[in-house]
PDB file of N, CA and C in Angstrom:
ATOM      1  N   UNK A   1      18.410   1.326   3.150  1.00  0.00           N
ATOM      2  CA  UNK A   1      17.524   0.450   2.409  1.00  0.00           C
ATOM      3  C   UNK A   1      16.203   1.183   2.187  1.00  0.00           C
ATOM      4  N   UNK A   2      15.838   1.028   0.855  1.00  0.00           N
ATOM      5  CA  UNK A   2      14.573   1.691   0.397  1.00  0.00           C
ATOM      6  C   UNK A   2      13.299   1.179   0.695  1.00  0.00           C
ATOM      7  N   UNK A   3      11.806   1.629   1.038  1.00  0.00           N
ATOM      8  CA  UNK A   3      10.782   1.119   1.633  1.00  0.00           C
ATOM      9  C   UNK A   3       9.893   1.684   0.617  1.00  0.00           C
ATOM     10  N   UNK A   4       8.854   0.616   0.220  1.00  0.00           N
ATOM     11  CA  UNK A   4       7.642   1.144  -0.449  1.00  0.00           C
ATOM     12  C   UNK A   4       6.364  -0.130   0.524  1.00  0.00           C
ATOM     13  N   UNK A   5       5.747   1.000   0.451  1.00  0.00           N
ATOM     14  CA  UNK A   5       4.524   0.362   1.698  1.00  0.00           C
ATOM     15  C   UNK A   5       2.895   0.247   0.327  1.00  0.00           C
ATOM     16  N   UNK A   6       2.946  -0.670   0.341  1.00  0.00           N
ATOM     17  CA  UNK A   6       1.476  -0.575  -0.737  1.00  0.00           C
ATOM     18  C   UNK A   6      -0.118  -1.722   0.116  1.00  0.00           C
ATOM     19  N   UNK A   7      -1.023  -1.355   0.362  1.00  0.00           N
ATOM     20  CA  UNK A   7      -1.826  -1.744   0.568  1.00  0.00           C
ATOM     21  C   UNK A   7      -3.135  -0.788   0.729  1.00  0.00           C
ATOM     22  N   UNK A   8      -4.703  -1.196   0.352  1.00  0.00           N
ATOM     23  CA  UNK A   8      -5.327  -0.231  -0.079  1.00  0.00           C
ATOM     24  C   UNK A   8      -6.227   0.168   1.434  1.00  0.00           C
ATOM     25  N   UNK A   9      -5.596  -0.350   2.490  1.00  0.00           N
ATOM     26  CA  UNK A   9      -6.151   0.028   4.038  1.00  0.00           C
ATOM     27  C   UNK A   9      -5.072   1.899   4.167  1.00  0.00           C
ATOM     28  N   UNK A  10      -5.498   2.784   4.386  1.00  0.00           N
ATOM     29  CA  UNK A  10      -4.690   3.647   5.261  1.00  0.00           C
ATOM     30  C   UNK A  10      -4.189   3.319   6.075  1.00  0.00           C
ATOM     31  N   UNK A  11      -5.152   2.894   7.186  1.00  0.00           N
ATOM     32  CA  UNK A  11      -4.798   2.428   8.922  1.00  0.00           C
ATOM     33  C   UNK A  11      -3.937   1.417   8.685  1.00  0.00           C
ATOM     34  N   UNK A  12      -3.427   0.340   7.993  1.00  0.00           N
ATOM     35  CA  UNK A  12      -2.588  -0.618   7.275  1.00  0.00           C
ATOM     36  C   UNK A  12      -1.066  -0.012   7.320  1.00  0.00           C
ATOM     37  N   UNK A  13      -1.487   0.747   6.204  1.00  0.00           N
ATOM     38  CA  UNK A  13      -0.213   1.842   5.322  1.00  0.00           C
ATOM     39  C   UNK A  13       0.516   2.000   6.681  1.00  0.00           C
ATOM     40  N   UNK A  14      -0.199   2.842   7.443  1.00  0.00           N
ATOM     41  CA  UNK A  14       0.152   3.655   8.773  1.00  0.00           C
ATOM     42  C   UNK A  14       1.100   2.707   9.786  1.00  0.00           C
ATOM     43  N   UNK A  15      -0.033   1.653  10.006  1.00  0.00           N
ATOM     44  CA  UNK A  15       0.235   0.840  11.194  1.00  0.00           C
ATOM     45  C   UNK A  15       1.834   0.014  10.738  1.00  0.00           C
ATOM     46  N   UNK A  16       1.633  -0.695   9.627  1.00  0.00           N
ATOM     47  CA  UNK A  16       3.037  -1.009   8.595  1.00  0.00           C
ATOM     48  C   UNK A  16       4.045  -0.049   9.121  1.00  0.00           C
ATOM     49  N   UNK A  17       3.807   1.265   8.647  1.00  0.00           N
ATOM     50  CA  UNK A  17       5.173   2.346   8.582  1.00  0.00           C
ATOM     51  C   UNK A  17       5.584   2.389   9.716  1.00  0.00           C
ATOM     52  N   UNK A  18       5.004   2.406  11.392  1.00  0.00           N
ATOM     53  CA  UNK A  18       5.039   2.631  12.365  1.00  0.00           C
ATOM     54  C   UNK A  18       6.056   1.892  12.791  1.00  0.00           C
ATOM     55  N   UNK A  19       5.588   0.273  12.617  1.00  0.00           N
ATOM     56  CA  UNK A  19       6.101  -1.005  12.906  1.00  0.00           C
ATOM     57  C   UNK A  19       7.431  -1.069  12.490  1.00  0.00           C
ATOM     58  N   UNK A  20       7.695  -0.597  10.842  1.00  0.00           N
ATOM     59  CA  UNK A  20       9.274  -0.795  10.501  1.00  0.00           C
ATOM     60  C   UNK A  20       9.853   0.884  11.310  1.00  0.00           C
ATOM     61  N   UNK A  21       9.155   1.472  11.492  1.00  0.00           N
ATOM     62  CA  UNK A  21      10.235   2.691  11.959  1.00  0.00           C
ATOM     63  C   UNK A  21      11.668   2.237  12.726  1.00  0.00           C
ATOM     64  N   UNK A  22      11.388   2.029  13.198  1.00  0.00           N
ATOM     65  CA  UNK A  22      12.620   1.523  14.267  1.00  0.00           C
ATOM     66  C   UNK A  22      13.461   0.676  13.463  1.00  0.00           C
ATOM     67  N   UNK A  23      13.259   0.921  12.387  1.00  0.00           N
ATOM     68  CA  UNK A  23      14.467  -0.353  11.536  1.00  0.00           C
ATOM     69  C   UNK A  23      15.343   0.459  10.604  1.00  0.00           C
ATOM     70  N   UNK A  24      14.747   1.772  10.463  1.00  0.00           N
ATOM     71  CA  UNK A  24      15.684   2.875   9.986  1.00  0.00           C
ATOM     72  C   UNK A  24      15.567   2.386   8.274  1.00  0.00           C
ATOM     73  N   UNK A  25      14.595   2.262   7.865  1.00  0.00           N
ATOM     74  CA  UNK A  25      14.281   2.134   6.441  1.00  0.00           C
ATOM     75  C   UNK A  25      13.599   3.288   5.959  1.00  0.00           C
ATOM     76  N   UNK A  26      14.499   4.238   4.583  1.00  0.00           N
ATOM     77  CA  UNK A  26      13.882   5.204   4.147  1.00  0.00           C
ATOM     78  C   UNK A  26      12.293   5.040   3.363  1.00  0.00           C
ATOM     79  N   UNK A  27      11.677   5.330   3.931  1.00  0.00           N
ATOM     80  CA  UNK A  27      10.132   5.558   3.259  1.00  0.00           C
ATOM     81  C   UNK A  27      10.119   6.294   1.586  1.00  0.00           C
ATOM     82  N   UNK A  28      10.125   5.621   0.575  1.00  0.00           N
ATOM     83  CA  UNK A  28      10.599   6.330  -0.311  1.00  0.00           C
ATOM     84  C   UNK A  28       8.927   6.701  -0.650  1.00  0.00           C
ATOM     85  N   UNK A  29       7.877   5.810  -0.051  1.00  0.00           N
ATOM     86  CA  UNK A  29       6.889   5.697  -0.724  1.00  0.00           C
ATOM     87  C   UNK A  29       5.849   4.877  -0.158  1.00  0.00           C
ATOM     88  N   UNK A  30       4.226   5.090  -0.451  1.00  0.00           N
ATOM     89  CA  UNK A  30       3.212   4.294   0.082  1.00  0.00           C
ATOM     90  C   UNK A  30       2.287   4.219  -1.109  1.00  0.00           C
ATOM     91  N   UNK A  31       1.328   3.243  -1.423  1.00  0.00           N
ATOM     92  CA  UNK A  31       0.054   3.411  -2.200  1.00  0.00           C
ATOM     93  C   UNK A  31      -0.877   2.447  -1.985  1.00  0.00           C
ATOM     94  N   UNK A  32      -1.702   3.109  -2.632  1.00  0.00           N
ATOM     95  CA  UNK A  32      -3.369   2.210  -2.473  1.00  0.00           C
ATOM     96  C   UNK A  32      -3.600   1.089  -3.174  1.00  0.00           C
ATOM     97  N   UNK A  33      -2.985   0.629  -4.130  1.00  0.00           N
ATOM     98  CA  UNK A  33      -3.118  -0.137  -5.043  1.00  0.00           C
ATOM     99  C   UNK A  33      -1.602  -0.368  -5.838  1.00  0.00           C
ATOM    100  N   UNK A  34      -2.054  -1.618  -6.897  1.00  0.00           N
ATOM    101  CA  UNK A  34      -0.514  -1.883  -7.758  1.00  0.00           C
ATOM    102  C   UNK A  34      -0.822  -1.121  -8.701  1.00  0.00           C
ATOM    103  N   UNK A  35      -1.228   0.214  -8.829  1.00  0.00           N
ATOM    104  CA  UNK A  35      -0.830   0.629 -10.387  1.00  0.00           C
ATOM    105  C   UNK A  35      -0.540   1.573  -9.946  1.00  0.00           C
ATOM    106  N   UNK A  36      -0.817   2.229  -8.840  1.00  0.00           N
ATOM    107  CA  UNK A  36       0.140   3.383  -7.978  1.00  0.00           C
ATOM    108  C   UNK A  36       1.859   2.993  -7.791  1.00  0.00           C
ATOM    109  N   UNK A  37       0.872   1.534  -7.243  1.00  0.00           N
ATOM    110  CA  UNK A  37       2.728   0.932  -6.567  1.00  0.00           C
ATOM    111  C   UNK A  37       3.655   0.539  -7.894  1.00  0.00           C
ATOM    112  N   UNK A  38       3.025   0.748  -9.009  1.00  0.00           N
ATOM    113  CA  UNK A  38       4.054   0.386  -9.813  1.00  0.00           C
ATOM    114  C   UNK A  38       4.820   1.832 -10.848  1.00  0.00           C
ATOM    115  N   UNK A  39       3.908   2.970 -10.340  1.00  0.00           N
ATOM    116  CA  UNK A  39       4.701   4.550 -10.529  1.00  0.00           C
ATOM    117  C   UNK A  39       5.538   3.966  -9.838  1.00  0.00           C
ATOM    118  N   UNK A  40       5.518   4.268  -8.446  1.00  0.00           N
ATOM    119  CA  UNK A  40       6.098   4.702  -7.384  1.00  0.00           C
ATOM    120  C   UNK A  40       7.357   3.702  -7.486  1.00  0.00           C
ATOM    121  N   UNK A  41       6.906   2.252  -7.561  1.00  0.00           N
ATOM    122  CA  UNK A  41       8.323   1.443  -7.657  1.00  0.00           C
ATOM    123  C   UNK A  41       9.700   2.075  -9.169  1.00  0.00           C
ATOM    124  N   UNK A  42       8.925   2.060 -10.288  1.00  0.00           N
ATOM    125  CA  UNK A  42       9.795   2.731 -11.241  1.00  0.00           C
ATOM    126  C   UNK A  42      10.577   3.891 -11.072  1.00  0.00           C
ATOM    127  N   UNK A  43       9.908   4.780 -10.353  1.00  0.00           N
ATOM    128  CA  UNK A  43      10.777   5.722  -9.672  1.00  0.00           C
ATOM    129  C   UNK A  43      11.790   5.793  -9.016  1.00  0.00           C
ATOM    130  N   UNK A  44      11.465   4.871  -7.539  1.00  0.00           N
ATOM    131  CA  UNK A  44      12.131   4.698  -6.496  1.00  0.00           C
ATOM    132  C   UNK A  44      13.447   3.242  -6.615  1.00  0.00           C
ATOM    133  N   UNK A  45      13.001   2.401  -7.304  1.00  0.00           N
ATOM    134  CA  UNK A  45      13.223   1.102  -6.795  1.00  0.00           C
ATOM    135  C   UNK A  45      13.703   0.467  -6.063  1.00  0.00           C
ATOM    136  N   UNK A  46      12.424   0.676  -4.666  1.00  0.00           N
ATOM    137  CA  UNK A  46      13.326   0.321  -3.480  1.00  0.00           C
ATOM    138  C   UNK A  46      13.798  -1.242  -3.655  1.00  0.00           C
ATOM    139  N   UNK A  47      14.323  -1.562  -2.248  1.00  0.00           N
ATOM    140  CA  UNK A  47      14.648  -2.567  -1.982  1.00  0.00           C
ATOM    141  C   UNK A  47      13.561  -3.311  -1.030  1.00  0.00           C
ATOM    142  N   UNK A  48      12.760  -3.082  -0.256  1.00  0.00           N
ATOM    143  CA  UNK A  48      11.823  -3.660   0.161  1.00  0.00           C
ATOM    144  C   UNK A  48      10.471  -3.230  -0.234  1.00  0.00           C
ATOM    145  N   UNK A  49       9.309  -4.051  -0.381  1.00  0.00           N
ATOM    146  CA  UNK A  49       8.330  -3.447  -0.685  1.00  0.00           C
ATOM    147  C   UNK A  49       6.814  -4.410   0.463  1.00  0.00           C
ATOM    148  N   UNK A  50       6.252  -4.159   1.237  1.00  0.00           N
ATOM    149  CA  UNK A  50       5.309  -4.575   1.632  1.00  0.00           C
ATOM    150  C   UNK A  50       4.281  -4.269   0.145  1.00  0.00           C
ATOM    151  N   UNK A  51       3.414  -5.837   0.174  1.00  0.00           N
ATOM    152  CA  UNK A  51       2.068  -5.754  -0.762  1.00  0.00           C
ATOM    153  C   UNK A  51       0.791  -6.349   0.617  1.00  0.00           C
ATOM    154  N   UNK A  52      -0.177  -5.531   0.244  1.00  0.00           N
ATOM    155  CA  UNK A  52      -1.247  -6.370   0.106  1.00  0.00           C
ATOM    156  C   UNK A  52      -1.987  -7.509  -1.052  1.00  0.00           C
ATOM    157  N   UNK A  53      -2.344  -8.461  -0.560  1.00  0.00           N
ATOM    158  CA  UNK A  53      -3.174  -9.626  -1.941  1.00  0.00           C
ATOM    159  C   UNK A  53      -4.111  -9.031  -2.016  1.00  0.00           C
ATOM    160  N   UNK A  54      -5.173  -8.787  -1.907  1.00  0.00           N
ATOM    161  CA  UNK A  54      -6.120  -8.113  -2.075  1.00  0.00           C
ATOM    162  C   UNK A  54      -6.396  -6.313  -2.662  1.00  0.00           C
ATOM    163  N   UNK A  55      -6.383  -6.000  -3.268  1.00  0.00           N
ATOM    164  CA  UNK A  55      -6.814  -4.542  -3.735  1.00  0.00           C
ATOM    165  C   UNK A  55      -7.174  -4.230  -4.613  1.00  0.00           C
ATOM    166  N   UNK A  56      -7.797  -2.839  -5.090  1.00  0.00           N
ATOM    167  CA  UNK A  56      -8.358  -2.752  -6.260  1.00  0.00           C
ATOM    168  C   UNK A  56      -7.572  -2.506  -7.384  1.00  0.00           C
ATOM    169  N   UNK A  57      -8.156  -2.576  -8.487  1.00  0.00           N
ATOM    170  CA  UNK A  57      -7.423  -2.546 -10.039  1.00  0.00           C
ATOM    171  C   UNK A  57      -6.148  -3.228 -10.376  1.00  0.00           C
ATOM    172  N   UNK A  58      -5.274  -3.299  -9.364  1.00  0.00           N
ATOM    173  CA  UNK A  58      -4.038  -4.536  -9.737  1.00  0.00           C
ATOM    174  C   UNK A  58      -4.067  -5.181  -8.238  1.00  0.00           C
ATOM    175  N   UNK A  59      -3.874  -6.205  -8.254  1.00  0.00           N
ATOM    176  CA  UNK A  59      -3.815  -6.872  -6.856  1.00  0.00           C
ATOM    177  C   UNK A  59      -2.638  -7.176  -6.372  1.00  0.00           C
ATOM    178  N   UNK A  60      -2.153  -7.315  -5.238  1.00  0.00           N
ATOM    179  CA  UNK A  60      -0.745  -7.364  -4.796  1.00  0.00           C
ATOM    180  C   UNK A  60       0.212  -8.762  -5.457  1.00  0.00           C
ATOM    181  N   UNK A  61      -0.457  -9.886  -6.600  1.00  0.00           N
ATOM    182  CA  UNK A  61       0.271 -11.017  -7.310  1.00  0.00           C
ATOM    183  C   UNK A  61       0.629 -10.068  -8.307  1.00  0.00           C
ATOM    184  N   UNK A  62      -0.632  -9.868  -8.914  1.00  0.00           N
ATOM    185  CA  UNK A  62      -0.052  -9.259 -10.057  1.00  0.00           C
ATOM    186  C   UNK A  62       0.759  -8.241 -10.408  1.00  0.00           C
ATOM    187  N   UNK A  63       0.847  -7.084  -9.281  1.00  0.00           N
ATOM    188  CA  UNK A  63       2.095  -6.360  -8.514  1.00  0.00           C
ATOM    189  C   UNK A  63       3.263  -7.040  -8.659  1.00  0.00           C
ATOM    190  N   UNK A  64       3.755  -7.738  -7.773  1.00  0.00           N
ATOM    191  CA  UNK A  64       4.941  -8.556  -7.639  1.00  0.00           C
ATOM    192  C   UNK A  64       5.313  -8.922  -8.729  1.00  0.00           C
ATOM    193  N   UNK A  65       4.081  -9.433  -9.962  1.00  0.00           N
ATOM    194  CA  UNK A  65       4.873 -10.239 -11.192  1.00  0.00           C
ATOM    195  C   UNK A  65       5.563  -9.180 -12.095  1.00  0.00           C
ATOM    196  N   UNK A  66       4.793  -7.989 -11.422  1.00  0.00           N
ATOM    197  CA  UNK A  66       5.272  -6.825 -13.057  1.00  0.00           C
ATOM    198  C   UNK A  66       6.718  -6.170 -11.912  1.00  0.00           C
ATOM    199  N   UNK A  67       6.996  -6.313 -10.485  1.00  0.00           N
ATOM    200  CA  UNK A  67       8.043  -5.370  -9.579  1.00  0.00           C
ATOM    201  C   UNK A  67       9.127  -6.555 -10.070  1.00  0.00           C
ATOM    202  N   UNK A  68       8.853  -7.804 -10.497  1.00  0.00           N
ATOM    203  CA  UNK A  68      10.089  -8.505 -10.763  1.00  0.00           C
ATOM    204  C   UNK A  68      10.858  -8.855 -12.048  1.00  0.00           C
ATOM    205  N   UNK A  69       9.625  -8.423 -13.144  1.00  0.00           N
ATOM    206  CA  UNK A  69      10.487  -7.805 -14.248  1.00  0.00           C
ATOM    207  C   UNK A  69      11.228  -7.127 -14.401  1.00  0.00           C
ATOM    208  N   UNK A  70      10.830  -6.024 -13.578  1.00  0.00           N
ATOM    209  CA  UNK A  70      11.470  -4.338 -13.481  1.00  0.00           C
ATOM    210  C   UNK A  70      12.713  -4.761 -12.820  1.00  0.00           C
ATOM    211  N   UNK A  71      12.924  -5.474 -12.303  1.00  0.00           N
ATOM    212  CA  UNK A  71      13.846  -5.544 -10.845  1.00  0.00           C
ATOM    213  C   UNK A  71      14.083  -7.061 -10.214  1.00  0.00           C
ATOM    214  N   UNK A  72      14.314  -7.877 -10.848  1.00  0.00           N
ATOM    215  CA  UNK A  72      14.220  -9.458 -10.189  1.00  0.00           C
ATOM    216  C   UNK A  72      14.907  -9.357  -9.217  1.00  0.00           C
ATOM    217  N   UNK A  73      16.365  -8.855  -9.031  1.00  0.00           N
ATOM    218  CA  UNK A  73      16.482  -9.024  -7.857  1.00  0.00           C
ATOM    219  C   UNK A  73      15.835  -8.339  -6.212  1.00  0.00           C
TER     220      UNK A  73
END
């Protein structure tokens, strides 16, 4: 199962990745924001994606609304 980690904390990003390690989910990907996370999702399209609500230039709603066009399921 594919992993994209998006929130605009590092220590976040980090602490996140740490937490799922042990669940054996490939890291396809991390970013600071939704217009990173939405390269990175077109690329990858994982299957899980941690958001933050809060961040700069796209926020983690408006993220989700454009990752479920791409990909509803």
């Amino acid at each position: 199962m594919k992993l994209l980690i998006v929130d605009d904390s590092n220590i976040m990003r980090r602490a996140i990745e740490k937490y799922l390690s042990p669940f054996k989910l490939q890291l396809v990907g991390t970013a600071g924001d939704g217009e990173a996370a939405l390269t990175l999702f077109r690329q990858h399209l994982p299957d899980l994606v941690t958001l933050d609500i809060t961040m700069p230039r796209m926020d983690g709603l408006a993220c989700l609304d454009a990752i479920l066009k791409i990909k509803p399921d």
